[in-house]
Protein backbone atom coordinates (compact mmCIF):
# COMPACT_ATOMS: atom_id res chain seq x y z
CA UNK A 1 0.00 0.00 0.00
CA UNK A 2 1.33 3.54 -0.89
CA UNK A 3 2.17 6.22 1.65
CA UNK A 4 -0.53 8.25 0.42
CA UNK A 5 -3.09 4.94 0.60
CA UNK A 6 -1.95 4.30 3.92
CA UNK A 7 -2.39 7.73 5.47
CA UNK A 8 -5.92 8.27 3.84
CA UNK A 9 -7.24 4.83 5.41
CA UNK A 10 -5.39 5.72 8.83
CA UNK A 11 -7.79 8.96 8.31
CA UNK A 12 -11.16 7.64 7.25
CA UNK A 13 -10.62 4.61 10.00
CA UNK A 14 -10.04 8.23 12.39
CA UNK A 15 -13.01 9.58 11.40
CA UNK A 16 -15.20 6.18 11.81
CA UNK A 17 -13.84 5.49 14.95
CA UNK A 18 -15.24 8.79 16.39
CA UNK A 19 -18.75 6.99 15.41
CA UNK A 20 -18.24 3.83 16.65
CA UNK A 21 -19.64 4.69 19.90
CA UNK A 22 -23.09 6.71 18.87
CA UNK A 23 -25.95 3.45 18.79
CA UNK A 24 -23.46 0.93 19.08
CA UNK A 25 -25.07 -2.49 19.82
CA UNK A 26 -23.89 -6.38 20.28
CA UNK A 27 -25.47 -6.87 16.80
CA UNK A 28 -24.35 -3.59 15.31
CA UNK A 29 -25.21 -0.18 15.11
CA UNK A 30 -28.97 1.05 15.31
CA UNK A 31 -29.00 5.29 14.51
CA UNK A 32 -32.44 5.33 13.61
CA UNK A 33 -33.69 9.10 11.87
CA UNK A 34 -34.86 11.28 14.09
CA UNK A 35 -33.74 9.56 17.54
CA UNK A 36 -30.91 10.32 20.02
CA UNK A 37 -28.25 8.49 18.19
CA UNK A 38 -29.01 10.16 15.33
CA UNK A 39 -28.58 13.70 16.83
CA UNK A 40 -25.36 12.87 18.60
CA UNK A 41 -24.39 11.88 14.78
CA UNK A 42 -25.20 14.89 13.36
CA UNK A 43 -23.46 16.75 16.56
CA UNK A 44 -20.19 14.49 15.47
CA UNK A 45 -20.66 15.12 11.77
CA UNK A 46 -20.96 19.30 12.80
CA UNK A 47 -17.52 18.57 14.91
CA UNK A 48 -15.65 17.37 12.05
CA UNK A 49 -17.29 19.66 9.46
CA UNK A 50 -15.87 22.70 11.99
CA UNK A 51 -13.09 20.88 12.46
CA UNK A 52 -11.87 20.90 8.50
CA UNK A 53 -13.03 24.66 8.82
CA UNK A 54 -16.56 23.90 7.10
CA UNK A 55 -19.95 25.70 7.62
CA UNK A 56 -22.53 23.66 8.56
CA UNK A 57 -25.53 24.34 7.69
CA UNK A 58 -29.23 22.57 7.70
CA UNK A 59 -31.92 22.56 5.20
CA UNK A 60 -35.62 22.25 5.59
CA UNK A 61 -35.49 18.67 5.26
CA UNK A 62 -33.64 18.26 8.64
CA UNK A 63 -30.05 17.44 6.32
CA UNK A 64 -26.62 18.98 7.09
CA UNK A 65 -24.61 20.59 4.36
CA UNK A 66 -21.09 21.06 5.17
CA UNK A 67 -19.84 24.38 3.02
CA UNK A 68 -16.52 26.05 2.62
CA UNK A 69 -16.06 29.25 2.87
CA UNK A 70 -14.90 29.49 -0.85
CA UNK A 71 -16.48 30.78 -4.03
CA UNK A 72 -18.61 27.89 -5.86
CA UNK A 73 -17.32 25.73 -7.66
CA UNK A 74 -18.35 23.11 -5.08
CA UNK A 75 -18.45 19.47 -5.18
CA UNK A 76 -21.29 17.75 -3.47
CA UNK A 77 -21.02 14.31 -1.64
CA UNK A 78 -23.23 13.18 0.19
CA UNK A 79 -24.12 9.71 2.30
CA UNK A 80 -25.95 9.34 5.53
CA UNK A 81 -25.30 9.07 9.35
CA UNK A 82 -28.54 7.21 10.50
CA UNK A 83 -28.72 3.15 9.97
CA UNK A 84 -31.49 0.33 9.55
CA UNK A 85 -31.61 -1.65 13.11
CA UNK A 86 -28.83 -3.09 13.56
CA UNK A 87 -26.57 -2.33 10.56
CA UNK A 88 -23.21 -2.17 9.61
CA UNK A 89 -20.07 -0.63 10.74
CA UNK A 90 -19.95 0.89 7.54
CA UNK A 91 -23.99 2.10 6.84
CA UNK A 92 -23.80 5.59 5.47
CA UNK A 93 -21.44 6.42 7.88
CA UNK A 94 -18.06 5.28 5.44
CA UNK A 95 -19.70 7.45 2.79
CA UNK A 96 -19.56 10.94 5.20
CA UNK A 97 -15.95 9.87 6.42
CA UNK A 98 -14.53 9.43 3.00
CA UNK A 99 -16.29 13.01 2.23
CA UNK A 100 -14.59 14.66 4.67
CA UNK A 101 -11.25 13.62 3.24
């Protein structure tokens, strides 16, 4: 594995480890939409948005946008923080880590 394809792993695996704890269960992770679990998400996604010096904002729809504070051209990813019952490490949540990088 290159430097490069080592660090940016070591980073997303940084960034999923900070959700591992939010609806964390013996048969995997349950962040249902509109629940506790899913807020402390979204408080963890607005950490790491402020964190890359990103605006977060939310839309009528209840979904976060994290903006820089840079003339458009932007490039939009998006994914999702909340999970089925029970789902995978990886649920939406790899998707929003490998944004932020």
């Amino acid at each position: 594995m290159s430097s490069d394809l080592k660090a940016l792993t070591e980073a997303i695996e940084g960034r999923l480890a900070g959700l591992d704890g939010i609806g964390a269960g013996p048969e995997g992770f349950t962040r249902l939409a509109w629940t506790d679990e899913d807020a402390a998400a979204a408080e963890w996604f607005a950490e790491q948005a402020a964190a890359d010096g990103l605006e977060v904002q939310r839309d009528r729809a209840g979904n976060l946008w994290a903006v820089p504070d840079a003339d458009p051209p932007w490039l939009a990813v998006g994914s999702h923080l909340d999970t089925v019952r029970d789902g995978g490490r990886y649920d939406g949540a790899l998707g929003v880590a490998c944004a932020f990088e």
